[in-house]
N, C-alpha and C. Protein backbone atom coordinates (compact mmCIF):
# COMPACT_ATOMS: atom_id res chain seq x y z
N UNK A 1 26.18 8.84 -0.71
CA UNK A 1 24.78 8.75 -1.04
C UNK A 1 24.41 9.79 -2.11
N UNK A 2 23.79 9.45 -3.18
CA UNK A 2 23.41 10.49 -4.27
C UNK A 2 21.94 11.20 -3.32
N UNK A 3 21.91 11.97 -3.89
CA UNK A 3 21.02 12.91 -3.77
C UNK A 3 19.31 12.58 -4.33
N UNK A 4 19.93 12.55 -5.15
CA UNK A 4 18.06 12.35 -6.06
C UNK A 4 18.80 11.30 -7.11
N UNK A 5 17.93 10.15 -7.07
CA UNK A 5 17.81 8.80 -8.22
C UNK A 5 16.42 9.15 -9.19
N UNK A 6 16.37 8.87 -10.05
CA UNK A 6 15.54 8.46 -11.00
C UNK A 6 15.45 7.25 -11.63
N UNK A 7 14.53 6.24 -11.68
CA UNK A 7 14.68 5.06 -12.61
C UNK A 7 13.72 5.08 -13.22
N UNK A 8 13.59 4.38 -14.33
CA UNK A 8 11.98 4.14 -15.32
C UNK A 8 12.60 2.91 -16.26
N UNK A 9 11.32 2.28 -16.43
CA UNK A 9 11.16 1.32 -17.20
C UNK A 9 9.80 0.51 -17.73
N UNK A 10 10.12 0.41 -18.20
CA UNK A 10 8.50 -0.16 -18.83
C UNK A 10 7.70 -1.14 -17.60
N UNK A 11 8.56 -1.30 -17.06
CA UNK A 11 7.87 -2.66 -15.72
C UNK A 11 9.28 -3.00 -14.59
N UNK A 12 8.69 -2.13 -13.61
CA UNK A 12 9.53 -2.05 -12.32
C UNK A 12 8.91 -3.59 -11.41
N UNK A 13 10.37 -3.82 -10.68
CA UNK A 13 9.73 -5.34 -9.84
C UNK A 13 10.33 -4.59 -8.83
N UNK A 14 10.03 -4.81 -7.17
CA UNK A 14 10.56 -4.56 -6.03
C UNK A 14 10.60 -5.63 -5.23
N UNK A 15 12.16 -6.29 -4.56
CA UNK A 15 11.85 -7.34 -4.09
C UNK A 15 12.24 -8.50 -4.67
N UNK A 16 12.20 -9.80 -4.07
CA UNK A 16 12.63 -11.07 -4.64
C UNK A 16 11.61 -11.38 -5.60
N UNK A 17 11.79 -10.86 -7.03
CA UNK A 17 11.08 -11.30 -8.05
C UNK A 17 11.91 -11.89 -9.69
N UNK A 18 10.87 -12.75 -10.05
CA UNK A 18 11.54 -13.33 -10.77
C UNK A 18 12.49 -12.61 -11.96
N UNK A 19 13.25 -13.42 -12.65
CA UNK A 19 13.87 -12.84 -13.81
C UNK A 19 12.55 -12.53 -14.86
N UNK A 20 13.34 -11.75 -15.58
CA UNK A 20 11.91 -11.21 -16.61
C UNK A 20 10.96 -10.74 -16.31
N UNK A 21 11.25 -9.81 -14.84
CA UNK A 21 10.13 -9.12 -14.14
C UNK A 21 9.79 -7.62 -14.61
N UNK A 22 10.75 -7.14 -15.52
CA UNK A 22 11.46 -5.88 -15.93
C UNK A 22 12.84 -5.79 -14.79
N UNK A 23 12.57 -4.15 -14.54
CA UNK A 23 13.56 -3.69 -13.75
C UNK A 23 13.76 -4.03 -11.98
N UNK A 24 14.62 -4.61 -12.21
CA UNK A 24 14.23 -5.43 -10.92
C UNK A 24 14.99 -4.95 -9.61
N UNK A 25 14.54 -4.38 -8.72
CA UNK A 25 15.39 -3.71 -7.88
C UNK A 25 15.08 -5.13 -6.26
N UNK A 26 16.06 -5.68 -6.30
CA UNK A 26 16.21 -6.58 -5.13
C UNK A 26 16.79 -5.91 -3.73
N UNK A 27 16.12 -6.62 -2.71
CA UNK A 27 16.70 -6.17 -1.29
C UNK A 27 18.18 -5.03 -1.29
N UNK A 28 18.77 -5.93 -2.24
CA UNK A 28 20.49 -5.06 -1.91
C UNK A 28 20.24 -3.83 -2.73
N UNK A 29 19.56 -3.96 -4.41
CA UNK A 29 20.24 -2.84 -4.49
C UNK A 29 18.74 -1.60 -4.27
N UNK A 30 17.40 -2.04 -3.55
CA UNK A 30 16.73 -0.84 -2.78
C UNK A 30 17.51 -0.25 -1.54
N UNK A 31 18.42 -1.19 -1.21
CA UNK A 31 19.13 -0.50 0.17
C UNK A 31 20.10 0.48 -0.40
N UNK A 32 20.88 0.21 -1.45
CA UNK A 32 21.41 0.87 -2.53
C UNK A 32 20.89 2.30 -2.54
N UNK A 33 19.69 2.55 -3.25
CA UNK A 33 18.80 3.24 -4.13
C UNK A 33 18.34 4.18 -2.62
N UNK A 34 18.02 3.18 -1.73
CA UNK A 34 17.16 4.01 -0.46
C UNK A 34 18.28 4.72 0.59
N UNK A 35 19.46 5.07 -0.23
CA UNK A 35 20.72 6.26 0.03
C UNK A 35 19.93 7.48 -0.37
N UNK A 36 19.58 7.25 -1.45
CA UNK A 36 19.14 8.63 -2.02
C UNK A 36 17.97 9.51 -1.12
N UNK A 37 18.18 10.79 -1.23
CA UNK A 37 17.44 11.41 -0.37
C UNK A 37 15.68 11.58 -1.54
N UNK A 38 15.84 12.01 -2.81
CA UNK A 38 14.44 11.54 -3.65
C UNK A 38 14.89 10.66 -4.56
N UNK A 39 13.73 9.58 -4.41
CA UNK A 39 13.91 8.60 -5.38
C UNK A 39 12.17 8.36 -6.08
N UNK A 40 12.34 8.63 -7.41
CA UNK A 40 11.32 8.51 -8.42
C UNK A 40 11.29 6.99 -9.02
N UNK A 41 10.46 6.13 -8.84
CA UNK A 41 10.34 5.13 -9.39
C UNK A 41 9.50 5.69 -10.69
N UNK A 42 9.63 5.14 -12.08
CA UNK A 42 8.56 5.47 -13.09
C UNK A 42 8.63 4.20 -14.09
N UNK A 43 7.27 3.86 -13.85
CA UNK A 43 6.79 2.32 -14.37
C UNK A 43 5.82 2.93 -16.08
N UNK A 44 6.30 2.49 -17.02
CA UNK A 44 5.43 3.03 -17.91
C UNK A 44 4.03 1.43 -18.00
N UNK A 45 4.14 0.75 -17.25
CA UNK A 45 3.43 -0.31 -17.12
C UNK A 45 2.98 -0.32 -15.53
N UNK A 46 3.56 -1.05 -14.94
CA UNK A 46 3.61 -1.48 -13.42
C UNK A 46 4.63 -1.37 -12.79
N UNK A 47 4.21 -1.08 -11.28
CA UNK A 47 5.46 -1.30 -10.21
C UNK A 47 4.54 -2.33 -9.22
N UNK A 48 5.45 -3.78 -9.69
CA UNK A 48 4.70 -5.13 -9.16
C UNK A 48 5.65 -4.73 -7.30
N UNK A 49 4.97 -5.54 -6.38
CA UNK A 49 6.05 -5.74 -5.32
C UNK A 49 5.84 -7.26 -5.11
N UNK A 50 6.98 -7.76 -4.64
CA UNK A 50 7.15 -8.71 -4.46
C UNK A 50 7.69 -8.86 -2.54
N UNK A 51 8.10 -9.81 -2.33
CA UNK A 51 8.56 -10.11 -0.71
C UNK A 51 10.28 -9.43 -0.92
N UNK A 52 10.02 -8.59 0.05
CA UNK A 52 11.35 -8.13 0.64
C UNK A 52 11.20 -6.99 0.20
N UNK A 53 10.06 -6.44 -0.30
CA UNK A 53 10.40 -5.25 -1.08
C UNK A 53 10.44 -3.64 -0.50
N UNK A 54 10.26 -3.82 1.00
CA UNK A 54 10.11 -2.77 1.82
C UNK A 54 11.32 -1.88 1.90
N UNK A 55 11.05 -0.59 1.86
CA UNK A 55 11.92 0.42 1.95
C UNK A 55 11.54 1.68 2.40
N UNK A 56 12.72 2.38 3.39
CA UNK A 56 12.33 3.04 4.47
C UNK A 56 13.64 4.40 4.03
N UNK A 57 13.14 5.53 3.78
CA UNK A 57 14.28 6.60 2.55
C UNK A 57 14.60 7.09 4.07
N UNK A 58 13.90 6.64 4.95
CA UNK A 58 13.98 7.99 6.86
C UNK A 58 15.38 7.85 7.36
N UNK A 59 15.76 6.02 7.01
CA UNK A 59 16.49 5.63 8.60
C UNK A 59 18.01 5.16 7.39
N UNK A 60 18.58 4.74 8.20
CA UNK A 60 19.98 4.43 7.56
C UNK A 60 20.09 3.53 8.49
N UNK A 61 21.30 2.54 7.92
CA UNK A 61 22.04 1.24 9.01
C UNK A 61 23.33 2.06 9.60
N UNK A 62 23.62 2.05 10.85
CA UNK A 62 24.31 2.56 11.68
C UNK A 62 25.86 1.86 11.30
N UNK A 63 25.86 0.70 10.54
CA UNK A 63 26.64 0.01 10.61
C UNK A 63 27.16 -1.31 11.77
N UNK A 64 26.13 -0.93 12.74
CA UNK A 64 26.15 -1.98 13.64
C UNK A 64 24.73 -3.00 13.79
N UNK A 65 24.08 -2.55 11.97
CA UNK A 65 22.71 -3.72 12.03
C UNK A 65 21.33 -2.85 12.79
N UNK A 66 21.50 -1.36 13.23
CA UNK A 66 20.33 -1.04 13.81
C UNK A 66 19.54 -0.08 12.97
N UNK A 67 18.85 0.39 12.62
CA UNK A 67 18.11 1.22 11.89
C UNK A 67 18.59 2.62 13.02
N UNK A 68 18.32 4.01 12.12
CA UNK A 68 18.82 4.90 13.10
C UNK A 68 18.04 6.28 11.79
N UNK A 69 17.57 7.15 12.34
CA UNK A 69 17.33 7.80 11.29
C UNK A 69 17.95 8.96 10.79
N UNK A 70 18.30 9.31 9.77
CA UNK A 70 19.07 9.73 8.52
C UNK A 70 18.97 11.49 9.06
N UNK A 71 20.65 12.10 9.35
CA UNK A 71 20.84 13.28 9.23
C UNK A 71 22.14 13.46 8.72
N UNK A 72 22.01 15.28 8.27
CA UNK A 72 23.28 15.56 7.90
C UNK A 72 24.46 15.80 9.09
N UNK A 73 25.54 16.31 8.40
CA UNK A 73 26.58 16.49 9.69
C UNK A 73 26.48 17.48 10.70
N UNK A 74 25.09 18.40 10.33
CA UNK A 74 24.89 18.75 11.57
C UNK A 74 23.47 18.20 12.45
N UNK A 75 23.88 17.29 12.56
CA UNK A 75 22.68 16.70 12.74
C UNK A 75 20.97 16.81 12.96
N UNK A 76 20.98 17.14 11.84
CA UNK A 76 19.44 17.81 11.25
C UNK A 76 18.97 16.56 10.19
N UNK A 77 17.76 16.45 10.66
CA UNK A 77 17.22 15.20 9.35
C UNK A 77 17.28 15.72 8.10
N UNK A 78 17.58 14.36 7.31
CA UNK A 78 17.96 14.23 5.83
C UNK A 78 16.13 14.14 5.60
N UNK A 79 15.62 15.00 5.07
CA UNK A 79 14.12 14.98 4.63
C UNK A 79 14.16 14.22 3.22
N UNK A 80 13.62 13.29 2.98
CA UNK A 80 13.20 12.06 2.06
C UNK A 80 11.75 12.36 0.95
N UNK A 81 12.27 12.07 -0.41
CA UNK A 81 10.52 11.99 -1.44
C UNK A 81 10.94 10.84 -2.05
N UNK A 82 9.55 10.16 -2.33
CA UNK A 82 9.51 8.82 -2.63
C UNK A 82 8.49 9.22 -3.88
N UNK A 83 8.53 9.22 -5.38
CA UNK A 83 7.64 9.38 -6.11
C UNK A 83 7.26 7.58 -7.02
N UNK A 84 5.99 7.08 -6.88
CA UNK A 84 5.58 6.56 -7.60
C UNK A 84 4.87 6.66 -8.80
N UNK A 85 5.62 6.78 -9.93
CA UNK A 85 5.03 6.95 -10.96
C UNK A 85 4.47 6.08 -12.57
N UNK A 86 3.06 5.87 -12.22
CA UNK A 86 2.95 4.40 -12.75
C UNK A 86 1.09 4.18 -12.63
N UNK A 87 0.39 3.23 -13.60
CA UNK A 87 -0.72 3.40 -13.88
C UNK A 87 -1.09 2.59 -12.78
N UNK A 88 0.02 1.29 -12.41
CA UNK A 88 -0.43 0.39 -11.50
C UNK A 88 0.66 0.17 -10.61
N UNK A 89 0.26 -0.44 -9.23
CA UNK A 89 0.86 -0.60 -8.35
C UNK A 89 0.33 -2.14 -7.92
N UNK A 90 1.18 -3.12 -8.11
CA UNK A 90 0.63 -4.74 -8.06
C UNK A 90 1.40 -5.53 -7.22
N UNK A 91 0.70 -6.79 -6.49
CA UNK A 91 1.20 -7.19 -5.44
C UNK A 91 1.36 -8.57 -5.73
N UNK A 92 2.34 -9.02 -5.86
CA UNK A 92 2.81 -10.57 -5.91
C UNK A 92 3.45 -11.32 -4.92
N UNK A 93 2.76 -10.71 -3.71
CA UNK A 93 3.01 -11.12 -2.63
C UNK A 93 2.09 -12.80 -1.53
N UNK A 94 2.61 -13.44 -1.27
CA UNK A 94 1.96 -14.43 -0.79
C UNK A 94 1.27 -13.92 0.55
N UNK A 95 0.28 -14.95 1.03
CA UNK A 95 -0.26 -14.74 2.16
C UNK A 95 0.40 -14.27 3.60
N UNK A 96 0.48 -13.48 3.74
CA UNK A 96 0.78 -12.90 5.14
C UNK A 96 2.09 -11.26 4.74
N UNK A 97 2.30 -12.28 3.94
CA UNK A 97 3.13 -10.63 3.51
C UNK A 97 3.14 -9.57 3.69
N UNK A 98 3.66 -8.68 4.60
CA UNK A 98 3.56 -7.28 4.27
C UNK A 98 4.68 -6.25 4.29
N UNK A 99 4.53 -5.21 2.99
CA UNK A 99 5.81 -4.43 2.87
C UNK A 99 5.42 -2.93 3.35
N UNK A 100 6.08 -2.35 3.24
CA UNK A 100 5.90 -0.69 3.64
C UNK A 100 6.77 -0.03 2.82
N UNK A 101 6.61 1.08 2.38
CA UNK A 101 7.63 2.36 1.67
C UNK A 101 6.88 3.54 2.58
N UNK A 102 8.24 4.10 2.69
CA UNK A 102 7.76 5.45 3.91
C UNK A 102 8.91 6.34 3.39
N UNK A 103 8.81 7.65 3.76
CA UNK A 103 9.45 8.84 3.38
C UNK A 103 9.29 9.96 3.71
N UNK A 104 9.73 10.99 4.15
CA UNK A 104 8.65 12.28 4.41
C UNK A 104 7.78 12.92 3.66
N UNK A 105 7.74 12.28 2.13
CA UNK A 105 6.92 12.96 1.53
C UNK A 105 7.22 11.62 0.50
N UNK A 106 5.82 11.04 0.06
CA UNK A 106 5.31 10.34 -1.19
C UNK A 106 4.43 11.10 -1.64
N UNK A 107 4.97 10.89 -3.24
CA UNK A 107 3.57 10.95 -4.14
C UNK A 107 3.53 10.24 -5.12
N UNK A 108 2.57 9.79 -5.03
CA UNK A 108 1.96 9.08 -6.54
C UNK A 108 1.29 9.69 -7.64
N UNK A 109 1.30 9.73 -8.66
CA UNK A 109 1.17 9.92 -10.20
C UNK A 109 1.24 9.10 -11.02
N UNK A 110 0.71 9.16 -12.52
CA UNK A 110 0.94 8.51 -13.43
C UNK A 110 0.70 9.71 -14.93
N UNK A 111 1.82 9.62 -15.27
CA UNK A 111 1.95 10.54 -16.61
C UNK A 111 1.46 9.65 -17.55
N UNK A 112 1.43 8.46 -17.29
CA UNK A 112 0.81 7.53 -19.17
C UNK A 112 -0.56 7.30 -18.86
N UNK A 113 -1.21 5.96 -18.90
CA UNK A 113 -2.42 5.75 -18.98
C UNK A 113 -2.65 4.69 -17.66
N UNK A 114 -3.86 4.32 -17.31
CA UNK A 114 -3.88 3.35 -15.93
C UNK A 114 -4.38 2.33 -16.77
N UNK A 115 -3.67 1.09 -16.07
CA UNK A 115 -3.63 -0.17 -16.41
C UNK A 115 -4.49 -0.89 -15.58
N UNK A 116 -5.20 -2.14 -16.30
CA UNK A 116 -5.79 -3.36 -16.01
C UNK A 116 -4.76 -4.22 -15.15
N UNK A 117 -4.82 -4.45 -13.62
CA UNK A 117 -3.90 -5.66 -13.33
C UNK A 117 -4.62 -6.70 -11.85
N UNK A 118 -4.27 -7.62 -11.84
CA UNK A 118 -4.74 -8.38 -10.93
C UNK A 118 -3.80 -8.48 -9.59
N UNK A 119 -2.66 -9.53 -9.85
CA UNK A 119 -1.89 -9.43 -9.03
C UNK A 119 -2.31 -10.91 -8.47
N UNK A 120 -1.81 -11.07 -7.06
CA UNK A 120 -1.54 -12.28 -6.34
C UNK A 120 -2.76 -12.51 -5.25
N UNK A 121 -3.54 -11.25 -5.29
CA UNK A 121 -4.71 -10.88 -4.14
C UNK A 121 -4.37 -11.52 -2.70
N UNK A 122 -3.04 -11.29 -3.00
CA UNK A 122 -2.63 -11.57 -1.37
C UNK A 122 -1.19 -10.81 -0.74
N UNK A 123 -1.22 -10.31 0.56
CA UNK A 123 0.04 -9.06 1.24
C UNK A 123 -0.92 -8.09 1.37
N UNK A 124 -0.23 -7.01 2.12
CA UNK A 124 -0.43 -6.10 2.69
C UNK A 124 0.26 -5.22 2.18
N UNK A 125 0.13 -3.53 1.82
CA UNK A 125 0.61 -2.87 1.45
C UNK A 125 0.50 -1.45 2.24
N UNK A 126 1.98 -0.86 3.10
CA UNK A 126 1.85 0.49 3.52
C UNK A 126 2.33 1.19 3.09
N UNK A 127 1.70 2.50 2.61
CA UNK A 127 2.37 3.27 2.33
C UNK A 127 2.65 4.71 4.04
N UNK A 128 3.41 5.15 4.02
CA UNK A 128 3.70 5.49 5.33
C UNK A 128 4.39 7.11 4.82
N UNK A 129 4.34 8.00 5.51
CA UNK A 129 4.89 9.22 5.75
C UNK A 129 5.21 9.99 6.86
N UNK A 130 6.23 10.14 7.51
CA UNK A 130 6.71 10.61 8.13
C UNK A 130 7.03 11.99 8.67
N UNK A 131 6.52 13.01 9.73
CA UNK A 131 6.41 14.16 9.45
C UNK A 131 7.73 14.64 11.09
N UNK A 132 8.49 15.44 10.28
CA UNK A 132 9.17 16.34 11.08
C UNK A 132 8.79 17.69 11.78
N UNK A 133 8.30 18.40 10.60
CA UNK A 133 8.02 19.53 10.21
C UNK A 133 6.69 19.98 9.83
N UNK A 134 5.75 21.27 9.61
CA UNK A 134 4.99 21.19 9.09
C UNK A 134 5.18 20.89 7.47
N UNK A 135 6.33 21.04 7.26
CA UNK A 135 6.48 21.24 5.36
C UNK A 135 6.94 19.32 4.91
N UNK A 136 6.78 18.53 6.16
CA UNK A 136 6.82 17.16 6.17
C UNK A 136 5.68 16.40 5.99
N UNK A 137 5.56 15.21 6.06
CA UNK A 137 4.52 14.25 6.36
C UNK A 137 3.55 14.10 5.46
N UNK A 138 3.32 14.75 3.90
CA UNK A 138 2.38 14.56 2.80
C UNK A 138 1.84 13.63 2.30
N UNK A 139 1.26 12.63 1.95
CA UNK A 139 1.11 11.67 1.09
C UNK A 139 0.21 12.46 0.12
N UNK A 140 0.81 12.65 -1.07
CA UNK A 140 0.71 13.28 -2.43
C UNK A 140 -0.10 12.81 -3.32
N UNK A 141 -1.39 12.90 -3.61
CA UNK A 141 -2.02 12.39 -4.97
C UNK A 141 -1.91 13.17 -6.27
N UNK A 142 -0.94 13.33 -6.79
CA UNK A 142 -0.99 14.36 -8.22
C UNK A 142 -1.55 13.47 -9.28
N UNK A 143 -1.65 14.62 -10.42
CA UNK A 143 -2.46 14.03 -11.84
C UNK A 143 -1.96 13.04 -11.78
N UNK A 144 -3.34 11.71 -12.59
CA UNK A 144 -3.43 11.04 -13.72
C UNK A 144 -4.15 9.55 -12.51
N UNK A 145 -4.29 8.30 -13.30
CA UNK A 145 -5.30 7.22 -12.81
C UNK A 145 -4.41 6.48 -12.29
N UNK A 146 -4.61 5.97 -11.15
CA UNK A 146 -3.81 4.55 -10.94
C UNK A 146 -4.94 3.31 -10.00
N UNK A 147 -4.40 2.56 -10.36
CA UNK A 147 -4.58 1.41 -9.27
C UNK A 147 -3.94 0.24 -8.61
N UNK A 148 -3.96 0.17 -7.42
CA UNK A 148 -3.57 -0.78 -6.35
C UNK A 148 -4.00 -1.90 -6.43
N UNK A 149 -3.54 -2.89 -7.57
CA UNK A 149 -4.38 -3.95 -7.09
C UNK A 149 -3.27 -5.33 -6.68
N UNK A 150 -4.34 -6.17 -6.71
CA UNK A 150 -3.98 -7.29 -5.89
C UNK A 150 -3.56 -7.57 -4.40
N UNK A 151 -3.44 -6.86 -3.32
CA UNK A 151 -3.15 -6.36 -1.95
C UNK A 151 -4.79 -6.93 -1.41
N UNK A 152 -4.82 -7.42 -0.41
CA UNK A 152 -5.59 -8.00 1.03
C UNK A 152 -6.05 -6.67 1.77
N UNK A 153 -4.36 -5.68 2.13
CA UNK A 153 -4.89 -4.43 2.97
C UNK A 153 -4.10 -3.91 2.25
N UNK A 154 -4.91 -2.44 1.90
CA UNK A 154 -4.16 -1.37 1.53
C UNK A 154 -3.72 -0.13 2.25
N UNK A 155 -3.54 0.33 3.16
CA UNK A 155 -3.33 1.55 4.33
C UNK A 155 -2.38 2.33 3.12
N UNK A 156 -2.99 3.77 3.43
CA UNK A 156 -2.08 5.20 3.27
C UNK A 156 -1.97 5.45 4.77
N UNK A 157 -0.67 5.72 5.09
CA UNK A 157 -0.54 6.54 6.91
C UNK A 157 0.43 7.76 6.16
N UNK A 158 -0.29 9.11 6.51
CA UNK A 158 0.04 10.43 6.65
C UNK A 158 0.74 11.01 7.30
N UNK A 159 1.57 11.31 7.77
CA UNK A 159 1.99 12.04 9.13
C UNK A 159 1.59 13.30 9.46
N UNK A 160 0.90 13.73 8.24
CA UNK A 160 0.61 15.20 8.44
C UNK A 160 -0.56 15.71 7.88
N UNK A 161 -0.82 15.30 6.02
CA UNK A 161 -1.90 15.20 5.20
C UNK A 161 -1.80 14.35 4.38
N UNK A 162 -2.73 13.71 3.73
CA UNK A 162 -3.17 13.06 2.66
C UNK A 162 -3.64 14.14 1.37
N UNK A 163 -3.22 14.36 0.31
CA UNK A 163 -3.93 16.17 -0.21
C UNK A 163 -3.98 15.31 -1.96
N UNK A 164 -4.57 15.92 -2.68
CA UNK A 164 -4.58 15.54 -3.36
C UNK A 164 -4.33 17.23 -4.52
N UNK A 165 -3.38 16.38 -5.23
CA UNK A 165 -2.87 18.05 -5.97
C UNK A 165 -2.58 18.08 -7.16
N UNK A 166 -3.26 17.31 -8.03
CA UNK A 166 -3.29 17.27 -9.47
C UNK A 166 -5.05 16.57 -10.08
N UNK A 167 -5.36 16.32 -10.81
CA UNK A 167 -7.03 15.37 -11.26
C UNK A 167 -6.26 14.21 -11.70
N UNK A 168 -6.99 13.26 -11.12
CA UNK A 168 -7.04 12.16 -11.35
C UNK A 168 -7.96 11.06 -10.30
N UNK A 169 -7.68 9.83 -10.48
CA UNK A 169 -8.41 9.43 -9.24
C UNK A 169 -7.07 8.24 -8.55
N UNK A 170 -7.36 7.40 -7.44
CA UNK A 170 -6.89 6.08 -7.12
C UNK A 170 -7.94 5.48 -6.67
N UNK A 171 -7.86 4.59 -7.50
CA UNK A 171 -8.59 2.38 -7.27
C UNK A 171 -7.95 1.55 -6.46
N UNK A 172 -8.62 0.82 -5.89
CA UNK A 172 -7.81 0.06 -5.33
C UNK A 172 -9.22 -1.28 -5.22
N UNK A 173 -8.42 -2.68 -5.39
CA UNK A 173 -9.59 -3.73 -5.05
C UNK A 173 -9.25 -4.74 -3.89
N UNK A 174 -8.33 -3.95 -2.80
CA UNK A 174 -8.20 -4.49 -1.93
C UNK A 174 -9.42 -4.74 -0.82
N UNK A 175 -9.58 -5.85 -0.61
CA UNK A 175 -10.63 -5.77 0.35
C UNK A 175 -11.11 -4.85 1.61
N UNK A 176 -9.69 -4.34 2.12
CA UNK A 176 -9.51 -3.12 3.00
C UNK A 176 -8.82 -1.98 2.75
N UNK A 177 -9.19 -0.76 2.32
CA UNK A 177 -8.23 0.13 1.82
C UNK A 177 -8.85 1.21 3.25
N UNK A 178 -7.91 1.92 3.52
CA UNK A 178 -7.29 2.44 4.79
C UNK A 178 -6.61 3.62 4.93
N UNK A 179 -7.42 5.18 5.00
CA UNK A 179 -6.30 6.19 4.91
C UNK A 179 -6.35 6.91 6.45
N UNK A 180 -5.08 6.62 7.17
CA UNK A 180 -4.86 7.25 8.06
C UNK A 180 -4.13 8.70 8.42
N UNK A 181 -4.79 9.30 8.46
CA UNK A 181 -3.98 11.16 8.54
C UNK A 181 -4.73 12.05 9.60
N UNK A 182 -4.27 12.76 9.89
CA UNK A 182 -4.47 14.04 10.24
C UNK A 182 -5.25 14.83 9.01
N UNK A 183 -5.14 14.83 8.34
CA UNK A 183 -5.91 15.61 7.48
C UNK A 183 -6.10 15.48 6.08
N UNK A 184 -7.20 15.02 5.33
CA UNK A 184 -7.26 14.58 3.95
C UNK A 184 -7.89 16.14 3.21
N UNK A 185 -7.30 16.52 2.08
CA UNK A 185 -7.35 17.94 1.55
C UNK A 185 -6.91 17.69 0.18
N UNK A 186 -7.67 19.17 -0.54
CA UNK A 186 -7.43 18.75 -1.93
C UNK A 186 -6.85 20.58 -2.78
N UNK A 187 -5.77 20.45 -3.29
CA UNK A 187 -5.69 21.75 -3.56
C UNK A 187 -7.09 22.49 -4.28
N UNK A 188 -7.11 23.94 -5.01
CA UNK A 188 -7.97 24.46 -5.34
C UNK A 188 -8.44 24.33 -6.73
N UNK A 189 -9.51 23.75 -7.60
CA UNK A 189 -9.92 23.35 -8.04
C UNK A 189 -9.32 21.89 -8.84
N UNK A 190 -9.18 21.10 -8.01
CA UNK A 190 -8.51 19.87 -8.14
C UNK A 190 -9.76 19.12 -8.34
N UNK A 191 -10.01 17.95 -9.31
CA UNK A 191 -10.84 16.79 -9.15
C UNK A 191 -10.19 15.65 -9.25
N UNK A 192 -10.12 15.15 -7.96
CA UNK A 192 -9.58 13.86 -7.42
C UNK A 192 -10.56 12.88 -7.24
């Protein structure tokens, strides 16, 4: 398992999506990618999701098909960052759909500009964090604009905080957007 991945491309797909989606990371090779202990997605456009596109950086396959969650050889958890980096986050998901990305620590950002997008206005979208530790469980808002669109439900789940630690804002035109935490916080002179 590598350590830390990086990918970027002008237009990330997650999931069974079509050819000519950009960079298209399908079921096999996010299971691939979701070895890595941080993995930076960076969309200089969009990171569309599509069906199947769920990925979980916590747990590993045991090899006997069960989910089991991720430590080193002394068996201490493998602590997980999931960075989304990207103006938009879009859902081309059909009715009933729903994916999740979880990690002990996500954050979202966007270093370029936030984009106009619609999407499929249908799925569910979690984002999830997982807390071990106190230095676990973040869901990260750093600089710059993004938005969530096309998603039915949008949930952030925290395990620990929701914080916001750079200026910028997040949109979302999901009919239900949803932040579940223990504690929503913003570093010191941050405008989020």
């Amino acid at each position: 398992d590598a350590r830390a991945v990086s990918l970027a491309s002008s237009r990330i797909a997650l999931g069974d999506a079509p050819a000519g989606s950009g960079l298209l990371l399908t079921k096999a090779l996010l299971q691939q990618v979701g070895g890595a202990s941080e993995l930076t997605l960076r969309s200089y456009g969009s990171i569309d999701l599509y069906e199947n596109a769920s990925l979980d950086l916590t747990t590993r396959d045991d090899g006997k098909g069960q989910l089991v969650d991720r430590v080193d050889a002394n068996g201490k958890p493998v602590l997980s960052a999931l960075t989304l980096d990207t103006g938009a986050i879009v859902s081309y998901l059909a009715a009933g759909q729903k994916e999740e990305l979880v990690a002990h620590q996500i954050s979202l950002r966007n270093i370029g500009s936030a984009l106009p997008a619609t999407g499929s206005g249908q799925g569910e979208l979690t984002l999830s964090t997982k807390r071990i530790d106190a230095s676990t469980g973040d869901l990260v808002l750093q600089a710059g604009d993004q938005l969530i669109a096309g998603f039915t439900k949008v949930k952030l789940n925290a395990g620990t905080q929701v914080v916001a630690a750079g200026d910028g804002k997040l949109q979302s035109d999901s009919g239900l957007f949803k932040i579940e935490s223990p504690r929503v916080t913003a570093r010191d002179k941050v405008k989020y």
